[in-house]
N, C-alpha and C. Protein backbone atom coordinates (compact mmCIF):
# COMPACT_ATOMS: atom_id res chain seq x y z
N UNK A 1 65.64 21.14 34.82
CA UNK A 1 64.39 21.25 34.08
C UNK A 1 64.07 22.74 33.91
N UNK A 2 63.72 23.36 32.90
CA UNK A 2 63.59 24.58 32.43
C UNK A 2 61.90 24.96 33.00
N UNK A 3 61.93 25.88 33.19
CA UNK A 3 60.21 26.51 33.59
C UNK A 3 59.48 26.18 32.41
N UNK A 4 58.30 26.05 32.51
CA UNK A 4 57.50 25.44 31.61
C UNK A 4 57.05 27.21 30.75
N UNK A 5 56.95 27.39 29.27
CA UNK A 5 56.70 28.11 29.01
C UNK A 5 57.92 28.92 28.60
N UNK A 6 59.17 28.40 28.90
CA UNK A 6 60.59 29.28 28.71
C UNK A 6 61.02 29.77 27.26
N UNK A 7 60.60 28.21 26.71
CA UNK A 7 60.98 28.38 24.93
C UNK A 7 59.83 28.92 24.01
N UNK A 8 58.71 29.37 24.68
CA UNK A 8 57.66 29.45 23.91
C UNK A 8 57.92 31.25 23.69
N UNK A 9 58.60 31.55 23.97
CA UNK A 9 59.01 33.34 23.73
C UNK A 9 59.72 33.37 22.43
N UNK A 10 59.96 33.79 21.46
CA UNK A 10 60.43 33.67 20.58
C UNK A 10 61.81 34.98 21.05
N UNK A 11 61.46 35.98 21.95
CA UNK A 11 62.76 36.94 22.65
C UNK A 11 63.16 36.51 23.25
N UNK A 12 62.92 35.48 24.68
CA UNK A 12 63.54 34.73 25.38
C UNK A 12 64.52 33.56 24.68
N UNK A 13 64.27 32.66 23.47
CA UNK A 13 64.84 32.01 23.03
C UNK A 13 66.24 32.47 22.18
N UNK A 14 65.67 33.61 21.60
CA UNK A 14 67.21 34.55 21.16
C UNK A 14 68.15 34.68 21.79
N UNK A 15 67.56 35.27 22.77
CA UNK A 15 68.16 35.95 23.89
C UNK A 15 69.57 34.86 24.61
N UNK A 16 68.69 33.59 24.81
CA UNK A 16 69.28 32.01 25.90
C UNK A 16 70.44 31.80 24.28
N UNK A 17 69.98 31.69 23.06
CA UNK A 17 70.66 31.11 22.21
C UNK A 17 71.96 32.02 21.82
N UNK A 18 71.98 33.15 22.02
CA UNK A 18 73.36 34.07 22.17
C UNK A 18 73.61 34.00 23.30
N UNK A 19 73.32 34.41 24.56
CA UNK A 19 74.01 34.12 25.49
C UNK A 19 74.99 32.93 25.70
N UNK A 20 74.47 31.38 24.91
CA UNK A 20 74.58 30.72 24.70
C UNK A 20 76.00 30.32 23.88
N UNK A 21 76.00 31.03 22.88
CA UNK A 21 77.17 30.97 21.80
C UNK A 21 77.74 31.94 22.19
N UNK A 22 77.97 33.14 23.09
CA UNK A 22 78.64 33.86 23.44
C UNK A 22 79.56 34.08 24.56
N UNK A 23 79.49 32.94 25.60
CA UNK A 23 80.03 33.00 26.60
C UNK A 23 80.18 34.20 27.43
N UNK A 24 79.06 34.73 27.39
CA UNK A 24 79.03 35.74 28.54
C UNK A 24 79.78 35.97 29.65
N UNK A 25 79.96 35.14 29.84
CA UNK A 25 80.93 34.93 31.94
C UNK A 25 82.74 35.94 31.20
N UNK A 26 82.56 35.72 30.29
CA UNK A 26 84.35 36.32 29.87
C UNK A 26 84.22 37.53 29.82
N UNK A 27 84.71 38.30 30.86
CA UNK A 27 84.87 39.52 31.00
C UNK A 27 85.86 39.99 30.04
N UNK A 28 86.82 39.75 29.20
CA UNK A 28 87.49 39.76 29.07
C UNK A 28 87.44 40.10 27.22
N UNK A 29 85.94 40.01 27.18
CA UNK A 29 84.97 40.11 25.88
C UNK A 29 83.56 40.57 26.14
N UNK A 30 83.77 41.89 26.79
CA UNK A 30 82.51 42.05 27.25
C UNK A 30 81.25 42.03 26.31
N UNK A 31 80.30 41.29 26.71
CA UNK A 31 78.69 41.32 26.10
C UNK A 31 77.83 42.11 26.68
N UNK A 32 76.64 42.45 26.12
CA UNK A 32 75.37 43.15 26.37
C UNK A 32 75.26 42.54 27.54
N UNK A 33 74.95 41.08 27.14
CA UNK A 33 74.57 40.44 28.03
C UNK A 33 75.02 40.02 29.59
N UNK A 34 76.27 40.35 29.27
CA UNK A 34 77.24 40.27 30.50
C UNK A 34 76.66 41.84 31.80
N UNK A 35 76.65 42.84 30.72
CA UNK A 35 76.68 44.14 31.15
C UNK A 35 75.12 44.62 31.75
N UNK A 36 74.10 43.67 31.09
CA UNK A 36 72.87 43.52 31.81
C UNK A 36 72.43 42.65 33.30
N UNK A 37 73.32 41.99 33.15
CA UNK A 37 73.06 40.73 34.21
C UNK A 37 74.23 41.62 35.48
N UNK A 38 75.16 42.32 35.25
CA UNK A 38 75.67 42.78 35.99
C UNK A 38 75.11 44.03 36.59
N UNK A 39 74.44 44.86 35.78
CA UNK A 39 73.46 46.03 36.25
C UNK A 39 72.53 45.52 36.87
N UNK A 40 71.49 44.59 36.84
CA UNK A 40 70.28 43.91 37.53
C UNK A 40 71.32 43.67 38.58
N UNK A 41 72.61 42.55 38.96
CA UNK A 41 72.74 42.19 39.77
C UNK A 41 73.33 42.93 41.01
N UNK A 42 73.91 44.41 41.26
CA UNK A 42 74.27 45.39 41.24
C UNK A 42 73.17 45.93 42.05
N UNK A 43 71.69 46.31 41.12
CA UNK A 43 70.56 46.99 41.87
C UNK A 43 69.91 46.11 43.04
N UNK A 44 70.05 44.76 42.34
CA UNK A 44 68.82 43.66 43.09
C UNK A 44 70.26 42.83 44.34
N UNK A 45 71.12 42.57 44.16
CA UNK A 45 71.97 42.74 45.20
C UNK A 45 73.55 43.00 45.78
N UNK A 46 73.30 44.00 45.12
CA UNK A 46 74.91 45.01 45.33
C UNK A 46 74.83 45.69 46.87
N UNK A 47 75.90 45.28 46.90
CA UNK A 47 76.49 45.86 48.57
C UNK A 47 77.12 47.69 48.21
N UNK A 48 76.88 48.47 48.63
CA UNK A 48 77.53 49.51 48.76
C UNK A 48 79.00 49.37 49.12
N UNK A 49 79.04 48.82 50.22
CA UNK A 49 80.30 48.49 51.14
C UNK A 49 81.13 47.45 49.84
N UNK A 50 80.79 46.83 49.28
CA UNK A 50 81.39 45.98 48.12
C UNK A 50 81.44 46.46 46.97
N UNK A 51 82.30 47.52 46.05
CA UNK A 51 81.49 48.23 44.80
C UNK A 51 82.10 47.30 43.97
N UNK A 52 82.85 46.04 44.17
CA UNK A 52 83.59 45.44 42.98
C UNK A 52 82.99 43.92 42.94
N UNK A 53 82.84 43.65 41.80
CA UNK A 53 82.27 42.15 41.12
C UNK A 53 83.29 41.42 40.66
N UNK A 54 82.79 40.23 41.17
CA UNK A 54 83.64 39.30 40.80
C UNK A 54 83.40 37.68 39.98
N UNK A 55 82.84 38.00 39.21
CA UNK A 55 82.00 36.67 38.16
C UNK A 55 83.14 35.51 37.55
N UNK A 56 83.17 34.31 37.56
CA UNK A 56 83.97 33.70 37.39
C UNK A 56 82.88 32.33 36.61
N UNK A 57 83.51 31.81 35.22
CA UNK A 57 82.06 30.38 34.79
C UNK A 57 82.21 29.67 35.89
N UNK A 58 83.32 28.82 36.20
CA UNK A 58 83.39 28.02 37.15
C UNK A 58 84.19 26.71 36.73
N UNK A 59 84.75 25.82 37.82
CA UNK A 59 85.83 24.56 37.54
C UNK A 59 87.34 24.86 37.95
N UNK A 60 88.53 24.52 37.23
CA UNK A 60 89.47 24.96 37.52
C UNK A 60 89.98 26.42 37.23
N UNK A 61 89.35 26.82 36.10
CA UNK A 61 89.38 28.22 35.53
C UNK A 61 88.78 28.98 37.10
N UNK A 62 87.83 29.05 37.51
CA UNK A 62 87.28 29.88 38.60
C UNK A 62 88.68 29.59 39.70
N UNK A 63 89.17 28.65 40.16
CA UNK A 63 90.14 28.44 41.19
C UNK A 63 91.43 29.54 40.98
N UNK A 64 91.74 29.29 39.26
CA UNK A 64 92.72 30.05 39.17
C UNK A 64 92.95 31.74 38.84
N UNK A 65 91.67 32.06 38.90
CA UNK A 65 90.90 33.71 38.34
C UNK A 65 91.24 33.33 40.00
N UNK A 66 90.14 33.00 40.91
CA UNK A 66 90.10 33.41 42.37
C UNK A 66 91.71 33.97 42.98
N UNK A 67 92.98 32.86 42.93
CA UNK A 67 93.81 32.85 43.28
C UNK A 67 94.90 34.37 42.53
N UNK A 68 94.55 34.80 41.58
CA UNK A 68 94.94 35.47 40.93
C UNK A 68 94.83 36.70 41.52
N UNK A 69 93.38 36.81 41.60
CA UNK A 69 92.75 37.85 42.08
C UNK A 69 92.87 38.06 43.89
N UNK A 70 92.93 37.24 44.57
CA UNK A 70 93.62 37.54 45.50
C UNK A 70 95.01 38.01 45.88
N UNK A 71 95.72 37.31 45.16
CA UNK A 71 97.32 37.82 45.07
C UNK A 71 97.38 39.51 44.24
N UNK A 72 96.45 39.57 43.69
CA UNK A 72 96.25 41.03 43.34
C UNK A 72 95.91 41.57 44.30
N UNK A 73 94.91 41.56 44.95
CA UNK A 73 94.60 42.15 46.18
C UNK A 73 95.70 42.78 47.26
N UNK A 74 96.58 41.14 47.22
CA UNK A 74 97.42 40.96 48.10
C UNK A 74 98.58 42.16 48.12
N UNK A 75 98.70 42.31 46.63
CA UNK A 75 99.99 42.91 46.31
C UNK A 75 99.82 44.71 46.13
N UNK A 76 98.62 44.72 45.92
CA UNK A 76 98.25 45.79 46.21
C UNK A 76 98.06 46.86 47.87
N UNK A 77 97.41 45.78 48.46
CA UNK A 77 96.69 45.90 50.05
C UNK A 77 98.87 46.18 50.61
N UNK A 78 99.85 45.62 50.03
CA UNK A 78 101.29 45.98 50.33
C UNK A 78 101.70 46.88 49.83
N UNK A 79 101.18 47.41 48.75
CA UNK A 79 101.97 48.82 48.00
C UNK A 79 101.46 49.97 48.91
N UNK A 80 99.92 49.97 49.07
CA UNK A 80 99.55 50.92 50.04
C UNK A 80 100.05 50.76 51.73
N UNK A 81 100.54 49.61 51.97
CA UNK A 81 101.00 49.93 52.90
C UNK A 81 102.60 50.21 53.45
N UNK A 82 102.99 50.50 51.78
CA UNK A 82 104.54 50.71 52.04
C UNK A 82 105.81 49.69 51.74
N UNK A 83 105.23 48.70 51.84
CA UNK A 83 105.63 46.80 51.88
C UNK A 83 106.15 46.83 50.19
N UNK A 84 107.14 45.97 49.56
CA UNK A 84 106.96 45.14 48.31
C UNK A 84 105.77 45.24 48.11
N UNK A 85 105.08 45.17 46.54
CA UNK A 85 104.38 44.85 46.45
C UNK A 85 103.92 43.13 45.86
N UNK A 86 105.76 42.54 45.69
CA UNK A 86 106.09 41.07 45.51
C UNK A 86 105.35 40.44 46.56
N UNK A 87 105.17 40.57 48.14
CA UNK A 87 104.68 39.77 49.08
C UNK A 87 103.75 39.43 48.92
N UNK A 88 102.75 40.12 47.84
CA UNK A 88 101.69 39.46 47.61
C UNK A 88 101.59 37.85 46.64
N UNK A 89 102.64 37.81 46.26
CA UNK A 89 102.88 37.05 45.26
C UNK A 89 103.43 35.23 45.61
N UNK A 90 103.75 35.83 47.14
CA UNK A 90 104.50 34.53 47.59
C UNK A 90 103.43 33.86 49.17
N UNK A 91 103.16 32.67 48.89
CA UNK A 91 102.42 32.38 49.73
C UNK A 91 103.39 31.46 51.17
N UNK A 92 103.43 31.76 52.31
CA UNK A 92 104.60 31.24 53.52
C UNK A 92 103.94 29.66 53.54
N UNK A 93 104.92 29.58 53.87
CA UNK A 93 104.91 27.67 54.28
C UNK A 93 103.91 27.31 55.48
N UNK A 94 103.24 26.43 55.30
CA UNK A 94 102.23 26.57 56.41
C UNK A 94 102.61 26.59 58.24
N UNK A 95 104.10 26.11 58.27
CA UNK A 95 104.20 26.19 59.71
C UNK A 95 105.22 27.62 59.88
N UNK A 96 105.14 28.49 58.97
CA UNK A 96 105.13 29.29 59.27
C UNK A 96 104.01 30.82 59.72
N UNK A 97 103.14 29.85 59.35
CA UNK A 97 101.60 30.80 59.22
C UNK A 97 100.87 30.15 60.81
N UNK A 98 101.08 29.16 60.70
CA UNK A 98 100.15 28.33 62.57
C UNK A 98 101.02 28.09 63.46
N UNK A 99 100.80 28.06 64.33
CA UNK A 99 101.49 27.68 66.04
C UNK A 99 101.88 26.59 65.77
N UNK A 100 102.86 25.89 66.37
CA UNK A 100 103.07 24.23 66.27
C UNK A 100 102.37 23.70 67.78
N UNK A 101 101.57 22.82 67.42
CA UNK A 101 100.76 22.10 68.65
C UNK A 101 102.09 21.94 69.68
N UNK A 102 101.36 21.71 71.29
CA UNK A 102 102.36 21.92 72.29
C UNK A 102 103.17 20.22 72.46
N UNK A 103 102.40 19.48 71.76
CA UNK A 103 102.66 18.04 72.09
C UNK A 103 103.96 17.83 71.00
N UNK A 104 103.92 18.68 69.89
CA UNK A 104 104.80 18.48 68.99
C UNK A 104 106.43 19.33 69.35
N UNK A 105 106.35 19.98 70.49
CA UNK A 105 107.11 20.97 70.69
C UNK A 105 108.49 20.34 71.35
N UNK A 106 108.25 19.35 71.97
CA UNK A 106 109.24 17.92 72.29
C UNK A 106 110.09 17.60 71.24
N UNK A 107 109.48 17.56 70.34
CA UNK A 107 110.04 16.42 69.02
C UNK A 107 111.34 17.56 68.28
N UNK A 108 111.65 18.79 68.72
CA UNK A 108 112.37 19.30 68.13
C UNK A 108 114.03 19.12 68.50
């Protein structure tokens, strides 16, 4: 339900109706609108310690930006440390990442 009084702006309604047809969230096409909502969000709650944003619309598209963007991270956080920077790229098999429980340690 919209705040009462929302559509009665004739600037507010512009404003919602491009944002609207413009898909703002696509960085990838930057908007005013994108570049405003990111400055407010920045002053009103930007971390110092965090200087990088990360806006995604959301659904499977957000899963696969997230995953992306970590393996960037990944592959990077290895170049600076000397490493491939491929390792970021490959995710290990899970029993190679956890302990094997002690009850399972029989069964080998």
């Amino acid at each position: 339900m919209n705040p009462p009084g929302l559509f009665d702006d004739p600037t507010t309604r512009s404003e919602l109706v491009a944002a609207a047809a413009n898909k703002p969230a696509n960085a990838e096409v930057p908007t005013v609108q994108l570049a405003e909502f990111v400055t407010t969000f920045a002053r009103v709650l930007g971390d110092p310690a965090l200087p990088h944003l990360f806006f995604v619309e959301g659904g499977a598209l957000a899963v696969e930006n997230a995953l992306k963007c970590s393996f960037d991270w990944k592959s990077r956080r290895n170049e600076a440390a000397g490493r491939s920077s491929e390792l970021g790229t490959k995710v290990p098999a899970p029993e190679a990442r956890l302990p094997r429980p002690k009850r399972l340690h029989a069964l080998r």
